[in-house]
Structure formats: C-alpha cells, structure tokens
PDB file of N, CA and C in Angstrom:
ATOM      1  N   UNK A   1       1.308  15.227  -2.012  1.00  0.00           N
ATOM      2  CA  UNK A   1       1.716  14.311  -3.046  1.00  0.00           C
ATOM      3  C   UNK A   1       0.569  13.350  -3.327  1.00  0.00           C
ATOM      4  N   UNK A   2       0.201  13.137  -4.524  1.00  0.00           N
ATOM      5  CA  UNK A   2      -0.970  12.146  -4.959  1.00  0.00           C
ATOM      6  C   UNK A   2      -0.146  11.104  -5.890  1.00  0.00           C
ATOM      7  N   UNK A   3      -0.663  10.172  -5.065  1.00  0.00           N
ATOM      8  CA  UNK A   3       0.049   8.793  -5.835  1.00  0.00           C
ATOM      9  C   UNK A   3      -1.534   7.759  -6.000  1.00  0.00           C
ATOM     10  N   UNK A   4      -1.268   7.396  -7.459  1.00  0.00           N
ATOM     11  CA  UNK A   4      -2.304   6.126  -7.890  1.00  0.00           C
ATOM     12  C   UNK A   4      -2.042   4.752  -7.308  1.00  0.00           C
ATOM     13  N   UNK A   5      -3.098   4.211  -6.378  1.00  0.00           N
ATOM     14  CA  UNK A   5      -3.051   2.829  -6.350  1.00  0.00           C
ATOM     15  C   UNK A   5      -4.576   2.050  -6.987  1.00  0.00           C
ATOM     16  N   UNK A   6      -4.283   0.715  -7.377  1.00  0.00           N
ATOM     17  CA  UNK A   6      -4.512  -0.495  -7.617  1.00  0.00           C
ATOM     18  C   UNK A   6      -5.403  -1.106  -6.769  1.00  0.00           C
ATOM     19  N   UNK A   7      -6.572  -0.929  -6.595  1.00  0.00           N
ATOM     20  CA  UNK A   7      -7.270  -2.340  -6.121  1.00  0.00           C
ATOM     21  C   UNK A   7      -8.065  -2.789  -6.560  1.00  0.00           C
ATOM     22  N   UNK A   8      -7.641  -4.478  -5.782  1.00  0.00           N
ATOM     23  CA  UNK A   8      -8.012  -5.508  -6.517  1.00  0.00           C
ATOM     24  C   UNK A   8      -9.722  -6.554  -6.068  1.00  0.00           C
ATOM     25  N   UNK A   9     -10.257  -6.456  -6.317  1.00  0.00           N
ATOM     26  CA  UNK A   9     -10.937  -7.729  -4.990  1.00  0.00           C
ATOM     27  C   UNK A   9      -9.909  -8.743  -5.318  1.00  0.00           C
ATOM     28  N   UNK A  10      -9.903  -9.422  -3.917  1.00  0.00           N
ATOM     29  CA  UNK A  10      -8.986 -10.636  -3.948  1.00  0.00           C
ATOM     30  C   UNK A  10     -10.497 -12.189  -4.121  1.00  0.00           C
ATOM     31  N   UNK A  11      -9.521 -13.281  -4.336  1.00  0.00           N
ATOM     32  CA  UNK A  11     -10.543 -14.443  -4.569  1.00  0.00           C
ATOM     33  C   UNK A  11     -11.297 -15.045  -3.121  1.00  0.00           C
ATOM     34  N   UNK A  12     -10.087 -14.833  -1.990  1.00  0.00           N
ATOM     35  CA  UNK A  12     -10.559 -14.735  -0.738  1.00  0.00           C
ATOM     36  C   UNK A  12     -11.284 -13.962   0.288  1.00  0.00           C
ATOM     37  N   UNK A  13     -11.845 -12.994  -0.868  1.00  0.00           N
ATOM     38  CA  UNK A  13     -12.294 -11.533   0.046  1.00  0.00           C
ATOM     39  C   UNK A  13     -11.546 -10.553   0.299  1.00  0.00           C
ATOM     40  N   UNK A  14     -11.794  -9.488   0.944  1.00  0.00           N
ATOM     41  CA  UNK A  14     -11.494  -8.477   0.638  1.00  0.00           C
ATOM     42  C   UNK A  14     -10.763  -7.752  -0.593  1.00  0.00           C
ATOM     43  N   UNK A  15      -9.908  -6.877  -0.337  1.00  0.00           N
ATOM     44  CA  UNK A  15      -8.674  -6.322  -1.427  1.00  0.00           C
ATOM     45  C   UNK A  15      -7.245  -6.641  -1.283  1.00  0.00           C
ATOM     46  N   UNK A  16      -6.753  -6.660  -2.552  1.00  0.00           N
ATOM     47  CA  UNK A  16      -5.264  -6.172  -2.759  1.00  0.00           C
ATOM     48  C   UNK A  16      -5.588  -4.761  -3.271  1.00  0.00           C
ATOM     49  N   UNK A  17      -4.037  -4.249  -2.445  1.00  0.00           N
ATOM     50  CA  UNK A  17      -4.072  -2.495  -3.557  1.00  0.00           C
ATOM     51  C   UNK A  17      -2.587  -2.751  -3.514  1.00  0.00           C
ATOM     52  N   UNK A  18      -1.767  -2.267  -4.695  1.00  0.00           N
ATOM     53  CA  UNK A  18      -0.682  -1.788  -5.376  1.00  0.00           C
ATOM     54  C   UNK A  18      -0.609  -0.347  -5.793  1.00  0.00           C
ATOM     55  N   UNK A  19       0.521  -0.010  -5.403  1.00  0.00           N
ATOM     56  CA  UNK A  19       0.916   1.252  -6.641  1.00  0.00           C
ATOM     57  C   UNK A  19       2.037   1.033  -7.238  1.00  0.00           C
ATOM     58  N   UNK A  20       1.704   1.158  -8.688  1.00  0.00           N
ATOM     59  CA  UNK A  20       1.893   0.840  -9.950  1.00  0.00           C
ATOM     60  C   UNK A  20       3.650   1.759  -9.989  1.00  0.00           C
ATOM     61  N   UNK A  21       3.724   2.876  -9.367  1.00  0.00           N
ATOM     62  CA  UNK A  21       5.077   3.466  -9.619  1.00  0.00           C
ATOM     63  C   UNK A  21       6.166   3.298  -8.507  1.00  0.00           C
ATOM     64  N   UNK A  22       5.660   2.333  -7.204  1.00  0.00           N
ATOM     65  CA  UNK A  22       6.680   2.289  -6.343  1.00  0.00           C
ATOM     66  C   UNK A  22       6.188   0.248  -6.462  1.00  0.00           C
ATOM     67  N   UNK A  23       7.450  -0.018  -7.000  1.00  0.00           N
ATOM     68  CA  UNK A  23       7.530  -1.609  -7.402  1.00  0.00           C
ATOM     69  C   UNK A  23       7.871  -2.273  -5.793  1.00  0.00           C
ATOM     70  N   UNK A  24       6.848  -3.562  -6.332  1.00  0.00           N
ATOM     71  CA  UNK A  24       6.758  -4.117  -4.390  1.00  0.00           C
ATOM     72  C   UNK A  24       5.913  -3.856  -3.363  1.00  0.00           C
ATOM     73  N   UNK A  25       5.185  -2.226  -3.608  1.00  0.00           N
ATOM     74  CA  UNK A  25       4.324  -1.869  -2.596  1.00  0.00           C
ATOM     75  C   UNK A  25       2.633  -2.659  -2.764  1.00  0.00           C
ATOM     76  N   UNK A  26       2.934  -3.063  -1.779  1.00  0.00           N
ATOM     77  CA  UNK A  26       1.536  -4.014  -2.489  1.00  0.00           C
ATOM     78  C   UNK A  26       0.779  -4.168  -0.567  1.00  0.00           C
ATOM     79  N   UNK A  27      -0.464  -4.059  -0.723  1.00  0.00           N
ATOM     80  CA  UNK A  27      -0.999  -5.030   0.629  1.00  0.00           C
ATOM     81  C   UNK A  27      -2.167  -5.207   0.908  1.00  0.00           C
ATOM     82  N   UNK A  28      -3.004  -5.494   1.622  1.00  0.00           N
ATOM     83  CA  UNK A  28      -4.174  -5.603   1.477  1.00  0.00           C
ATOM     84  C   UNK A  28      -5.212  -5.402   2.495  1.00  0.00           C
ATOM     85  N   UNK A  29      -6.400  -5.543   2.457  1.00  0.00           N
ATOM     86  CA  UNK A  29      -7.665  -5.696   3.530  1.00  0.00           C
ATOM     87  C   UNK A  29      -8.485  -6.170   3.115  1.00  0.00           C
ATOM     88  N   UNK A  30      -9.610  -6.280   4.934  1.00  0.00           N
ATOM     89  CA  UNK A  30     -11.139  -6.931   4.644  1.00  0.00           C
ATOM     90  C   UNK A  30     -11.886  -6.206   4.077  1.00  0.00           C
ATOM     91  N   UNK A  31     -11.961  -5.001   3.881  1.00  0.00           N
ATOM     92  CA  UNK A  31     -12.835  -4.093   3.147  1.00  0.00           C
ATOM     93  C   UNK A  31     -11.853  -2.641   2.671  1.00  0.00           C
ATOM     94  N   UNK A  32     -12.758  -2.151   2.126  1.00  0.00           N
ATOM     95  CA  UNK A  32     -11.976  -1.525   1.215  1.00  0.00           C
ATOM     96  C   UNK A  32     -11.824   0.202   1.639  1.00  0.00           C
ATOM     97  N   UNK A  33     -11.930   0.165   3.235  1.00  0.00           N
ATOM     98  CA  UNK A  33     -11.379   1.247   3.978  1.00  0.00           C
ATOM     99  C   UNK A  33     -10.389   0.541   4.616  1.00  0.00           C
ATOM    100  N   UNK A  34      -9.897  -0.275   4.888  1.00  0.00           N
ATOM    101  CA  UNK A  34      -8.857  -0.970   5.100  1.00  0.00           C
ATOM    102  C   UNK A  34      -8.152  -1.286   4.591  1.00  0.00           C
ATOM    103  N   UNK A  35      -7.951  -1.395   3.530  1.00  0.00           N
ATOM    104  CA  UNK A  35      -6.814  -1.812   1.962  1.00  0.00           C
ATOM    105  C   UNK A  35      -6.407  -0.440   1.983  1.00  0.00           C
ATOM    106  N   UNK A  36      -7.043   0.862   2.092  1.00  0.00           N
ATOM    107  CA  UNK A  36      -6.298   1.859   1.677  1.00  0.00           C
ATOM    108  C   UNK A  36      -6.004   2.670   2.905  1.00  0.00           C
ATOM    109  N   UNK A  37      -6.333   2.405   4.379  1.00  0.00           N
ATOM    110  CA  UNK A  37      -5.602   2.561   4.953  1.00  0.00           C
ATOM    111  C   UNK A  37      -3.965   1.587   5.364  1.00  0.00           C
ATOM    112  N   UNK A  38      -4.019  -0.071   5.043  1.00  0.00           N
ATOM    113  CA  UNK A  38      -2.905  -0.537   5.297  1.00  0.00           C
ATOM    114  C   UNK A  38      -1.737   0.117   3.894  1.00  0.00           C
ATOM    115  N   UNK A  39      -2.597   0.521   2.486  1.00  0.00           N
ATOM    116  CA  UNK A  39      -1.675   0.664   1.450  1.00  0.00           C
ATOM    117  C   UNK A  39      -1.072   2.080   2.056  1.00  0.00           C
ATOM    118  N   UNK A  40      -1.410   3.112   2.691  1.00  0.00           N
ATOM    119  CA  UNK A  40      -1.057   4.355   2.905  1.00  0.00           C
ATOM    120  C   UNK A  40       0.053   4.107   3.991  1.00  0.00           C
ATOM    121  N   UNK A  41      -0.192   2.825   4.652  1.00  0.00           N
ATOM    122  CA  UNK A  41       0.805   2.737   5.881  1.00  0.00           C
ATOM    123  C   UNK A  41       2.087   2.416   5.285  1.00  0.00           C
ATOM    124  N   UNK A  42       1.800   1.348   4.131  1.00  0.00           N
ATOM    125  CA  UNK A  42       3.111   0.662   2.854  1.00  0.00           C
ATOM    126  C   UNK A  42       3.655   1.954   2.146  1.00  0.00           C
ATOM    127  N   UNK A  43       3.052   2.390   1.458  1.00  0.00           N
ATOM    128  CA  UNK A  43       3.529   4.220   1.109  1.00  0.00           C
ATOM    129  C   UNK A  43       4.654   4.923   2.126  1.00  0.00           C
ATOM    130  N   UNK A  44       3.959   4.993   3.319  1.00  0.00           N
ATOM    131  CA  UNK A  44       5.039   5.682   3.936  1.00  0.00           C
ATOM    132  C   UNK A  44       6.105   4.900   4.427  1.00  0.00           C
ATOM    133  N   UNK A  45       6.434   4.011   4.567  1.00  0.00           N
ATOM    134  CA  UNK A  45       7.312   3.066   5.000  1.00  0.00           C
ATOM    135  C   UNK A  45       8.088   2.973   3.542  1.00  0.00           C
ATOM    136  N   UNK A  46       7.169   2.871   2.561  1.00  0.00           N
ATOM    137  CA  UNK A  46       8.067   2.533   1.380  1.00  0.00           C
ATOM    138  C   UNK A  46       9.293   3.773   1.214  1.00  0.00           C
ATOM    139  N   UNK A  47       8.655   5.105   1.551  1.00  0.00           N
ATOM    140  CA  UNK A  47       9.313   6.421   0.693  1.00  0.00           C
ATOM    141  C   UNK A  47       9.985   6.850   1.997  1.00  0.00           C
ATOM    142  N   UNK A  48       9.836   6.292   3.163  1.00  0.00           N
ATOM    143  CA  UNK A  48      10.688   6.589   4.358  1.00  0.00           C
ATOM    144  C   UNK A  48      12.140   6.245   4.254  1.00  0.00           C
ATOM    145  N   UNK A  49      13.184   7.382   4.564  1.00  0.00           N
ATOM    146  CA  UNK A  49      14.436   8.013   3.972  1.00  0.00           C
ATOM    147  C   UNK A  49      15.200   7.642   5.913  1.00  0.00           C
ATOM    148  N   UNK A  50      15.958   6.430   5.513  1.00  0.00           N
ATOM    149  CA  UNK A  50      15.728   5.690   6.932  1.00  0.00           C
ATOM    150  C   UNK A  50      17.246   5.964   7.098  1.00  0.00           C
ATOM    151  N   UNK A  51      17.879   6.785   8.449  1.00  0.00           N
ATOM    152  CA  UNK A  51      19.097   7.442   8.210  1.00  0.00           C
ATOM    153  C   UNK A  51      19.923   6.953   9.479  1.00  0.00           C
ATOM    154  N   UNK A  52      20.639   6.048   9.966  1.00  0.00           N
ATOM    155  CA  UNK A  52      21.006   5.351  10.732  1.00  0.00           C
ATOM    156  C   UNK A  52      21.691   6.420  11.949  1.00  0.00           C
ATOM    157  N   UNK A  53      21.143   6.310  13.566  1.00  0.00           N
ATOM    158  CA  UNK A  53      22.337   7.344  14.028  1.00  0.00           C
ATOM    159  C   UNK A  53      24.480   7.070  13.859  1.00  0.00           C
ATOM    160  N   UNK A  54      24.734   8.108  13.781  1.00  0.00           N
ATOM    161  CA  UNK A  54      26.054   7.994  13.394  1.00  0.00           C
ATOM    162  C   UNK A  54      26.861   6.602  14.690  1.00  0.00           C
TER     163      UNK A  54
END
C-alpha cells in the first residue's frame, strides 16, 4: 500500500509530516529520516483494526 505524506520543515527544526487522506495523522522529527520513520509508526497505529478479547 503507498500512501502520500506531507513534510513540513517546522520553525523549530526539524519536520512535521501529515498524510493528507488519513485526518489527524500528523508527527514529527529532528531530521528527516526520522519524521518518516515516526510518520510510518502513526500510519500503522492509525489503520490498526484494534479488536478487544471477547
């Protein structure tokens, strides 16, 4: 699955990254192998199908 994200430089350094089709997923880093590893961690947490035991 390929999903588009968003990054930003932030005013404090590093990045923000967003993706634009899952509303809310947003997060950031000090550099910009880090923004898209914490955004990939937000991805899966976001689309994680969380199923309570009975």
């Amino acid at each position: 699955m390929k999903i588009n994200v968003i990054l930003e430089p932030s005013d404090e350094g590093g990045y923000t990254v967003y993706v634009p089709s899952l509303p809310g997923c947003i997060s950031e880093g000090n550099d910009l192998d880090e923004a898209l590893k914490n955004i990939q961690e937000a991805i899966e947490l976001y689309l994680y199908d969380y199923n309570p035991p009975d």
